[in-house]
C-alpha atoms as a PDB file:
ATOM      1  CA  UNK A   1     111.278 174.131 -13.311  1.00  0.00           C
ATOM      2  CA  UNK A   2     109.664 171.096 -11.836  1.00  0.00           C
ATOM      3  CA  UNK A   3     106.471 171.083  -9.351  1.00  0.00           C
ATOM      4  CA  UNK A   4     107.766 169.802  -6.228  1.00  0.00           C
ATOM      5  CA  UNK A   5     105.081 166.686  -6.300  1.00  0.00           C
ATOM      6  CA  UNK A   6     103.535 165.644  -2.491  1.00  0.00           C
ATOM      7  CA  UNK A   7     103.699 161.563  -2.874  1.00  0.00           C
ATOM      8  CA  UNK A   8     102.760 161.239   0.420  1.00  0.00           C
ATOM      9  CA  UNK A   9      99.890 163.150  -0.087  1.00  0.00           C
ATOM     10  CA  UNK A  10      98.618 161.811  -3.394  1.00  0.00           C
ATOM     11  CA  UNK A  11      98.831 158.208  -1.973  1.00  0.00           C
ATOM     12  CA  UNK A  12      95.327 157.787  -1.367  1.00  0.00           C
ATOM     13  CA  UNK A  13      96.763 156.795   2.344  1.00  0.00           C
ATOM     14  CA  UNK A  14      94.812 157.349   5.189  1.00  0.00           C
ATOM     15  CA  UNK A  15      96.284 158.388   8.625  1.00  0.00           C
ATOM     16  CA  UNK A  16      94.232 157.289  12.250  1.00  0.00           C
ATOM     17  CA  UNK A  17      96.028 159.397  14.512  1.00  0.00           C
ATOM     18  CA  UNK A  18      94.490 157.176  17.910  1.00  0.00           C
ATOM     19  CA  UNK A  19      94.424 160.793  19.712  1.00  0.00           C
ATOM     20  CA  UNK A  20      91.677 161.870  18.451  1.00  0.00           C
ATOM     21  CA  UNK A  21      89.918 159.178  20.605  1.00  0.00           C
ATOM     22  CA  UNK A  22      91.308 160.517  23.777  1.00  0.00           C
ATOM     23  CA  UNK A  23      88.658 162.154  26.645  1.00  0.00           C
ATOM     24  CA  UNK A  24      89.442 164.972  28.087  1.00  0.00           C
ATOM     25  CA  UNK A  25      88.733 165.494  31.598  1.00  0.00           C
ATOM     26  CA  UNK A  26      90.480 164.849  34.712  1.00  0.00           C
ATOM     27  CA  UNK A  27      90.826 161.306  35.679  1.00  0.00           C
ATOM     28  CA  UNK A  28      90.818 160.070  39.530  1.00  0.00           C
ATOM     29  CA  UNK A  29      91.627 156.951  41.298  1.00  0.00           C
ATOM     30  CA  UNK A  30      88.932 156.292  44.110  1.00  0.00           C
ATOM     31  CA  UNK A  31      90.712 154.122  46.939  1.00  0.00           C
ATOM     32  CA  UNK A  32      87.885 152.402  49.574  1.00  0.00           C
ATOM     33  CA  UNK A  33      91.006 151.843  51.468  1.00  0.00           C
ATOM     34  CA  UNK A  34      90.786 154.954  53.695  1.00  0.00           C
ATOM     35  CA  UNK A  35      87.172 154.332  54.226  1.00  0.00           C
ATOM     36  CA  UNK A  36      87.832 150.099  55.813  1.00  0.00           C
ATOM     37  CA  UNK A  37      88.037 149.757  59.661  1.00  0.00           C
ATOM     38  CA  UNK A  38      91.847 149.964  59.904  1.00  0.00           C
ATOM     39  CA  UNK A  39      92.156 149.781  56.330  1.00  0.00           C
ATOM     40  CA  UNK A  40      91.263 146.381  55.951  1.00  0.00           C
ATOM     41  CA  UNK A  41      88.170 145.323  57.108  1.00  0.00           C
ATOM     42  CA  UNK A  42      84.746 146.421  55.897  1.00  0.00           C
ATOM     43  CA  UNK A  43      81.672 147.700  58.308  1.00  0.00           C
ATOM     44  CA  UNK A  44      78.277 148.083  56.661  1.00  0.00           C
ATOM     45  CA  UNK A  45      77.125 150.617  58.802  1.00  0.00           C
ATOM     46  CA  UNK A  46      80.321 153.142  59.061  1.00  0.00           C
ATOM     47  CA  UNK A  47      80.623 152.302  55.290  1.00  0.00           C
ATOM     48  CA  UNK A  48      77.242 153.828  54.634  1.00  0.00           C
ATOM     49  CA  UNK A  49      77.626 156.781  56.921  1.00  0.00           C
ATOM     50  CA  UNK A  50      81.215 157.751  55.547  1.00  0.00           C
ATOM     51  CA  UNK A  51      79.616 157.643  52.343  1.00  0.00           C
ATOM     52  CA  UNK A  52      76.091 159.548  54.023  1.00  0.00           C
ATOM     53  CA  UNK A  53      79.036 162.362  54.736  1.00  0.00           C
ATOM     54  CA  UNK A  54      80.881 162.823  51.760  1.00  0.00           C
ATOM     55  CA  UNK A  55      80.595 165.280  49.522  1.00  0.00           C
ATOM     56  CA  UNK A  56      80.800 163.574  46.302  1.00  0.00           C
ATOM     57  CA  UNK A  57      80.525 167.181  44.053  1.00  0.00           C
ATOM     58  CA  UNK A  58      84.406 167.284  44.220  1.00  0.00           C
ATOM     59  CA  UNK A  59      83.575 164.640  41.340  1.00  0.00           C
ATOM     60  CA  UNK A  60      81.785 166.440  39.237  1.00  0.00           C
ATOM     61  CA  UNK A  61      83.401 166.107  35.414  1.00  0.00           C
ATOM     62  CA  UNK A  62      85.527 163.803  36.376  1.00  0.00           C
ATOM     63  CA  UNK A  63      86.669 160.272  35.262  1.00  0.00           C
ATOM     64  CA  UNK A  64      86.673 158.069  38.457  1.00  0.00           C
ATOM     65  CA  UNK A  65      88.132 154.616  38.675  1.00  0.00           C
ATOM     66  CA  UNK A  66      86.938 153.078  42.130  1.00  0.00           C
ATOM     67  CA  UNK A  67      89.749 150.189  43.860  1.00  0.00           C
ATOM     68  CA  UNK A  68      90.635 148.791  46.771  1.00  0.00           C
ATOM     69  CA  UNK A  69      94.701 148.726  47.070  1.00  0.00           C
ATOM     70  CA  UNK A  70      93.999 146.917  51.050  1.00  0.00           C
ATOM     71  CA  UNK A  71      94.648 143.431  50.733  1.00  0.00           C
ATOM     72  CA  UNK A  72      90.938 143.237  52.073  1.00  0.00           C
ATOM     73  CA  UNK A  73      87.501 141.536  51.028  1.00  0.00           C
ATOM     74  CA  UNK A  74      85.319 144.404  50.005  1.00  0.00           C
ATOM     75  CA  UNK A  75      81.787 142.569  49.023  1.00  0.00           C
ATOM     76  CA  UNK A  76      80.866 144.087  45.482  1.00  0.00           C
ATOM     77  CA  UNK A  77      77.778 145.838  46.920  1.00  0.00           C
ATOM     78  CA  UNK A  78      80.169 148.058  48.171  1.00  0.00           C
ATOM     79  CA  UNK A  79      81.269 149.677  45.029  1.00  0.00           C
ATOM     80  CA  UNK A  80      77.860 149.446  43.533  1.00  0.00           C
ATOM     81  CA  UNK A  81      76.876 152.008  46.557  1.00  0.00           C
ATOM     82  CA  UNK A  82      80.003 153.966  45.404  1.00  0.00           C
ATOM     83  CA  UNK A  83      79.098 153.876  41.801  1.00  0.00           C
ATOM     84  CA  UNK A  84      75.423 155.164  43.223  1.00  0.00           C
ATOM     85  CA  UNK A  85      76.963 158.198  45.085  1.00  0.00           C
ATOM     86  CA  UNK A  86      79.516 159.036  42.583  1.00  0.00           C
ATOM     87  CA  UNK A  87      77.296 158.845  39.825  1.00  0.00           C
ATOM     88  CA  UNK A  88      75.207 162.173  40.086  1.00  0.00           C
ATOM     89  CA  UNK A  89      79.210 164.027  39.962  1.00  0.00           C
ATOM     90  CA  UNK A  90      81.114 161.969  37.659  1.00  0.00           C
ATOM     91  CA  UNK A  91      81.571 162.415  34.194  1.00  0.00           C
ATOM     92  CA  UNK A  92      82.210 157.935  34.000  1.00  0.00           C
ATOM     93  CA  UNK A  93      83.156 154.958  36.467  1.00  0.00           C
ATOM     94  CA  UNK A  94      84.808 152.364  36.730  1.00  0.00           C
ATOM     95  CA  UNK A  95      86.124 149.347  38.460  1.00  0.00           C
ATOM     96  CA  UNK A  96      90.021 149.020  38.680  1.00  0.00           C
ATOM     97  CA  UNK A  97      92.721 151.178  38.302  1.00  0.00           C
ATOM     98  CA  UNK A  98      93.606 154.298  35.958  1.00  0.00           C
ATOM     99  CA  UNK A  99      94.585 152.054  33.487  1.00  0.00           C
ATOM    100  CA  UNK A 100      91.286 150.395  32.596  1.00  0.00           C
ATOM    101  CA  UNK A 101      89.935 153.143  32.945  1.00  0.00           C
ATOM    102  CA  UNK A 102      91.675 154.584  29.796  1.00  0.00           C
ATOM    103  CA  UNK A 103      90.953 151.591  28.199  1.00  0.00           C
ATOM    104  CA  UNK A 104      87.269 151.756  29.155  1.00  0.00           C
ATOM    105  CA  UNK A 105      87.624 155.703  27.526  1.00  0.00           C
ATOM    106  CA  UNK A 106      89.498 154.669  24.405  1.00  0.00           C
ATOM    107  CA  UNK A 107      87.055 151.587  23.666  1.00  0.00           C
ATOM    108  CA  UNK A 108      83.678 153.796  23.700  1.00  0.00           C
ATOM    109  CA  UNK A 109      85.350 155.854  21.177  1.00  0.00           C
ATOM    110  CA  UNK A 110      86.038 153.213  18.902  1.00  0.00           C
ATOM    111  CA  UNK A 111      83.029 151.523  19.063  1.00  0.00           C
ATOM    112  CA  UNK A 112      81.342 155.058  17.835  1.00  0.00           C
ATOM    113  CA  UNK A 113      83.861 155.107  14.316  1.00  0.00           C
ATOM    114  CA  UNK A 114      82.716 154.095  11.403  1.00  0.00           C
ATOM    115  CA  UNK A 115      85.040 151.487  10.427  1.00  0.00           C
ATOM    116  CA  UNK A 116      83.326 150.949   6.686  1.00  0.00           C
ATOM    117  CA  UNK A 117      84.355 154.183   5.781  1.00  0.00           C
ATOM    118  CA  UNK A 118      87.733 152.412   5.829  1.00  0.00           C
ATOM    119  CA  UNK A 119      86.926 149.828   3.516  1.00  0.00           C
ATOM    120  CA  UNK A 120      89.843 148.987   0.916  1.00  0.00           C
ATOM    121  CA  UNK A 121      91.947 151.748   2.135  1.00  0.00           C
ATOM    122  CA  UNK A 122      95.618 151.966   2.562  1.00  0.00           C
ATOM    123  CA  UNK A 123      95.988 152.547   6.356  1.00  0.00           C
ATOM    124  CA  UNK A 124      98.519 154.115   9.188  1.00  0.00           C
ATOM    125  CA  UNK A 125      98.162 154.427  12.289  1.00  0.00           C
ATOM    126  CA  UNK A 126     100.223 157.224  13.690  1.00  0.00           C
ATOM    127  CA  UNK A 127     102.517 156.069  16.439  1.00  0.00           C
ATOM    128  CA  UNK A 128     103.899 159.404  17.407  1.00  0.00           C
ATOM    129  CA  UNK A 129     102.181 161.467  19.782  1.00  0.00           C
ATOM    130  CA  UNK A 130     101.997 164.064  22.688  1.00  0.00           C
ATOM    131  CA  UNK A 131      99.298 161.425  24.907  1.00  0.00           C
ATOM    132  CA  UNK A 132     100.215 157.890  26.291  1.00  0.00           C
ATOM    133  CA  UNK A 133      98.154 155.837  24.256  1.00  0.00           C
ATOM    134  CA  UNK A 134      97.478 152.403  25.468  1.00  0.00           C
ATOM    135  CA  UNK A 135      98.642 149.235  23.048  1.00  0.00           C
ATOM    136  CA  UNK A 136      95.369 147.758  23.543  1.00  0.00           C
ATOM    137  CA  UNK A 137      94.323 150.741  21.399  1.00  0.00           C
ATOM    138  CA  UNK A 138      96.519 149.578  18.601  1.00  0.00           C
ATOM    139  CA  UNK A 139      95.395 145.947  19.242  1.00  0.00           C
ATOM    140  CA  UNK A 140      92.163 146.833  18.666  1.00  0.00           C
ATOM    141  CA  UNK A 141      91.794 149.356  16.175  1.00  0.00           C
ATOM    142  CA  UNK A 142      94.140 146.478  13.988  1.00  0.00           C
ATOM    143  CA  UNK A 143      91.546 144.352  14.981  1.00  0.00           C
ATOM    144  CA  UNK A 144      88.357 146.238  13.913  1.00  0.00           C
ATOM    145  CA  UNK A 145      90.530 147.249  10.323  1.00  0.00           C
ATOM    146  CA  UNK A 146      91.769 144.208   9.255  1.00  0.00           C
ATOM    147  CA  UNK A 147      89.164 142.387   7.643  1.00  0.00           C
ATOM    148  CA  UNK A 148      87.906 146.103   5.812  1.00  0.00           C
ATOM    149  CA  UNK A 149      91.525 147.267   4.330  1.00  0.00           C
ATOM    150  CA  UNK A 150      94.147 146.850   1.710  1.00  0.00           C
ATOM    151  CA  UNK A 151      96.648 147.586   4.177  1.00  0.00           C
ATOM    152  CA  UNK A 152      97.844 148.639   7.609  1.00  0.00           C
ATOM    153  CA  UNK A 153     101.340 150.215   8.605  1.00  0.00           C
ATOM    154  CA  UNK A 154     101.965 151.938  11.840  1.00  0.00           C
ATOM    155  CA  UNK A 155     104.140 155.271  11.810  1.00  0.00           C
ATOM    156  CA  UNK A 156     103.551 158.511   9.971  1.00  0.00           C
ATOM    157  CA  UNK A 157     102.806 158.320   6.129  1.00  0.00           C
ATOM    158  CA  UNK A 158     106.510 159.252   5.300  1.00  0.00           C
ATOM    159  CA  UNK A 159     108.251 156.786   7.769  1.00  0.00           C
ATOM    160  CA  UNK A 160     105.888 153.608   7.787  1.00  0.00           C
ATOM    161  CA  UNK A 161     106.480 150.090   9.468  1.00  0.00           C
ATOM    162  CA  UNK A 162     104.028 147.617   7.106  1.00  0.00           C
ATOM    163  CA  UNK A 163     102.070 145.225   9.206  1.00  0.00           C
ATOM    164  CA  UNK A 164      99.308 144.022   6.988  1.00  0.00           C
ATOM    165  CA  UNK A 165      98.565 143.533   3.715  1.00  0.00           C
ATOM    166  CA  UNK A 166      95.165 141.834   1.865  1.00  0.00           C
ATOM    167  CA  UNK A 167      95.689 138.863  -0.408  1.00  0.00           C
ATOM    168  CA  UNK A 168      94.557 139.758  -3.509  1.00  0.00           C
ATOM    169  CA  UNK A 169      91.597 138.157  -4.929  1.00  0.00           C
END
């Protein structure tokens, strides 16, 4: 009797599942709204005392992304004194909404790999997954690969959509 024979795994393919670039933690939207003079204008000095009487360990470990939702002119040296109280607690910051802040989380990841490890290797990147990954993630792990690999599909090894392929030489 015949050896049941793995093709998938004798392809020499190589599977990024983007996952594995996910931070943990809990992540937090910071609204200034609450903290405006009727939610829409700005006052230096109740500004600085709301922030004097906050207690800014409820951050601690966590991913904070500061906003203002108040259709309101915040001057930037507001969130910078944010960023300055937040940033003994929190785990990172950042300007805008929960959505760059994944972003923001998913980039530093990717700038840490190793792309030339990659170099003229058959590629997938897993689409499948229990986390919400972001499409800028696919964007730009495509982008980092494509001038390293033979190839890039997107799926699981068994079930692949091909997207790139190198001209041969």
């Amino acid at each position: 009797m015949d050896e049941i024979e793995n093709k998938v795994a004798n392809s020499g393919i190589i599977t990024i599942d983007p996952e594995e670039f996910y931070t943990s933690g809990e992540r937090v939207l910071f609204d200034i709204k609450p903290m405006l003079f009727q939610e829409v204008i700005l006052k230096e000095k109740d500004f600085r005392e709301q922030i004097k009487n906050t207690d800014w360990s409820q951050y601690k470990n966590k991913l904070v992304a500061i906003i203002c939702t108040a259709d309101a002119i915040v001057p930037t040296w507001a969130y910078m004194l944010l960023t300055l109280a937040l940033e003994p607690y929190a785990k990172k910051i950042v300007f805008g909404d929960l959505s760059i802040l994944e972003n923001e989380l998913f980039n530093e990841k990717m700038a840490a790999l190793n792309i030339q490890q990659y170099k003229d290797a058959r590629i997938v990147i897993k689409g499948c997954g229990e986390k919400n990954i972001p499409a800028n993630v696919y964007v730009k792990l495509t982008a980092l690969l494509k001038p390293l690999v033979k190839s890039i599909m997107y799926g699981e090894p068994c079930s692949t959509v091909p997207l790139y392929k190198a001209p041969k030489n």
